[in-house]
Protein backbone atom coordinates (compact mmCIF):
# COMPACT_ATOMS: atom_id res chain seq x y z
CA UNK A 1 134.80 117.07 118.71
CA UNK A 2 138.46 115.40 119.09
CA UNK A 3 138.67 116.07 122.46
CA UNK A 4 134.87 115.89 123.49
CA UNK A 5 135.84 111.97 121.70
CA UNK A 6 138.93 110.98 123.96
CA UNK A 7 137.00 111.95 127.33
CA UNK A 8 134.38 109.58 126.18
CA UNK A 9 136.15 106.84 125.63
CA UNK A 10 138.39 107.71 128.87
CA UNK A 11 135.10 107.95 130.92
CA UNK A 12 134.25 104.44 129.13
CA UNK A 13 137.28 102.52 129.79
CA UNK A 14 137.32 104.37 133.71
CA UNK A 15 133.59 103.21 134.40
CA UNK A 16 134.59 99.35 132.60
CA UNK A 17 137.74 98.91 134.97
CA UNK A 18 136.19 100.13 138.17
CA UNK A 19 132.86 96.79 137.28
CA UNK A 20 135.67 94.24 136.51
CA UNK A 21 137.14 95.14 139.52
CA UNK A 22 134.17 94.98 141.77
CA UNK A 23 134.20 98.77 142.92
CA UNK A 24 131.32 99.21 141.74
CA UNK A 25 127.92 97.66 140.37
CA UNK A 26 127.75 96.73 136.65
CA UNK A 27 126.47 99.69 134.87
CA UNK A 28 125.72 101.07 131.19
CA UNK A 29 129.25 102.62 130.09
CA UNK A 30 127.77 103.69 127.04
CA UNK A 31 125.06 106.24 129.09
CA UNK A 32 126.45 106.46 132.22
CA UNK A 33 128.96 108.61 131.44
CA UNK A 34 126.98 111.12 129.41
CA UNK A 35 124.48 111.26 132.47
CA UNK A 36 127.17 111.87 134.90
CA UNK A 37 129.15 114.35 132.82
CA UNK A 38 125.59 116.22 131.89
CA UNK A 39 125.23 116.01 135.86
CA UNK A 40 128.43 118.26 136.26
CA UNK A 41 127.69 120.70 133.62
CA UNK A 42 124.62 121.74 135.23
CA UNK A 43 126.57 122.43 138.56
CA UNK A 44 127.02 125.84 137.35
CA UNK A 45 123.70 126.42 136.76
CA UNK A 46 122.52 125.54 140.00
CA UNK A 47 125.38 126.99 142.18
CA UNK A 48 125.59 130.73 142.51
CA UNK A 49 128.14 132.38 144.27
CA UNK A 50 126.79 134.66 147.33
CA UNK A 51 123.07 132.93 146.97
CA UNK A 52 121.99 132.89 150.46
CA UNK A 53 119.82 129.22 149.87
CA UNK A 54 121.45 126.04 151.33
CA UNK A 55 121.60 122.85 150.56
CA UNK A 56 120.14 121.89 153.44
């Protein structure tokens, strides 16, 4: 749970620097990050290795 905390509030204060400095749009650091980190988990659910489907 320690560690699962300091990504959080890394992913927080990452997302909070990149509005103030313009590089991207304003966004909800509280959610955002736990949508984009949930995004990544489920990478290796949908990739399989030898799976003849593309992404295209």
């Amino acid at each position: 749970m320690d560690r699962r905390r300091q990504l959080d509030r890394y992913s927080r204060t990452l997302l909070s620097e990149a509005v103030a400095e313009g590089a991207i749009r304003p966004v909800g650091v509280r959610i955002a990050p736990n949508h984009f980190l949930g995004a990544v988990n489920w990478v290796l659910r949908w990739y399989s290795e030898g799976d003849e489907r593309s992404a295209g």
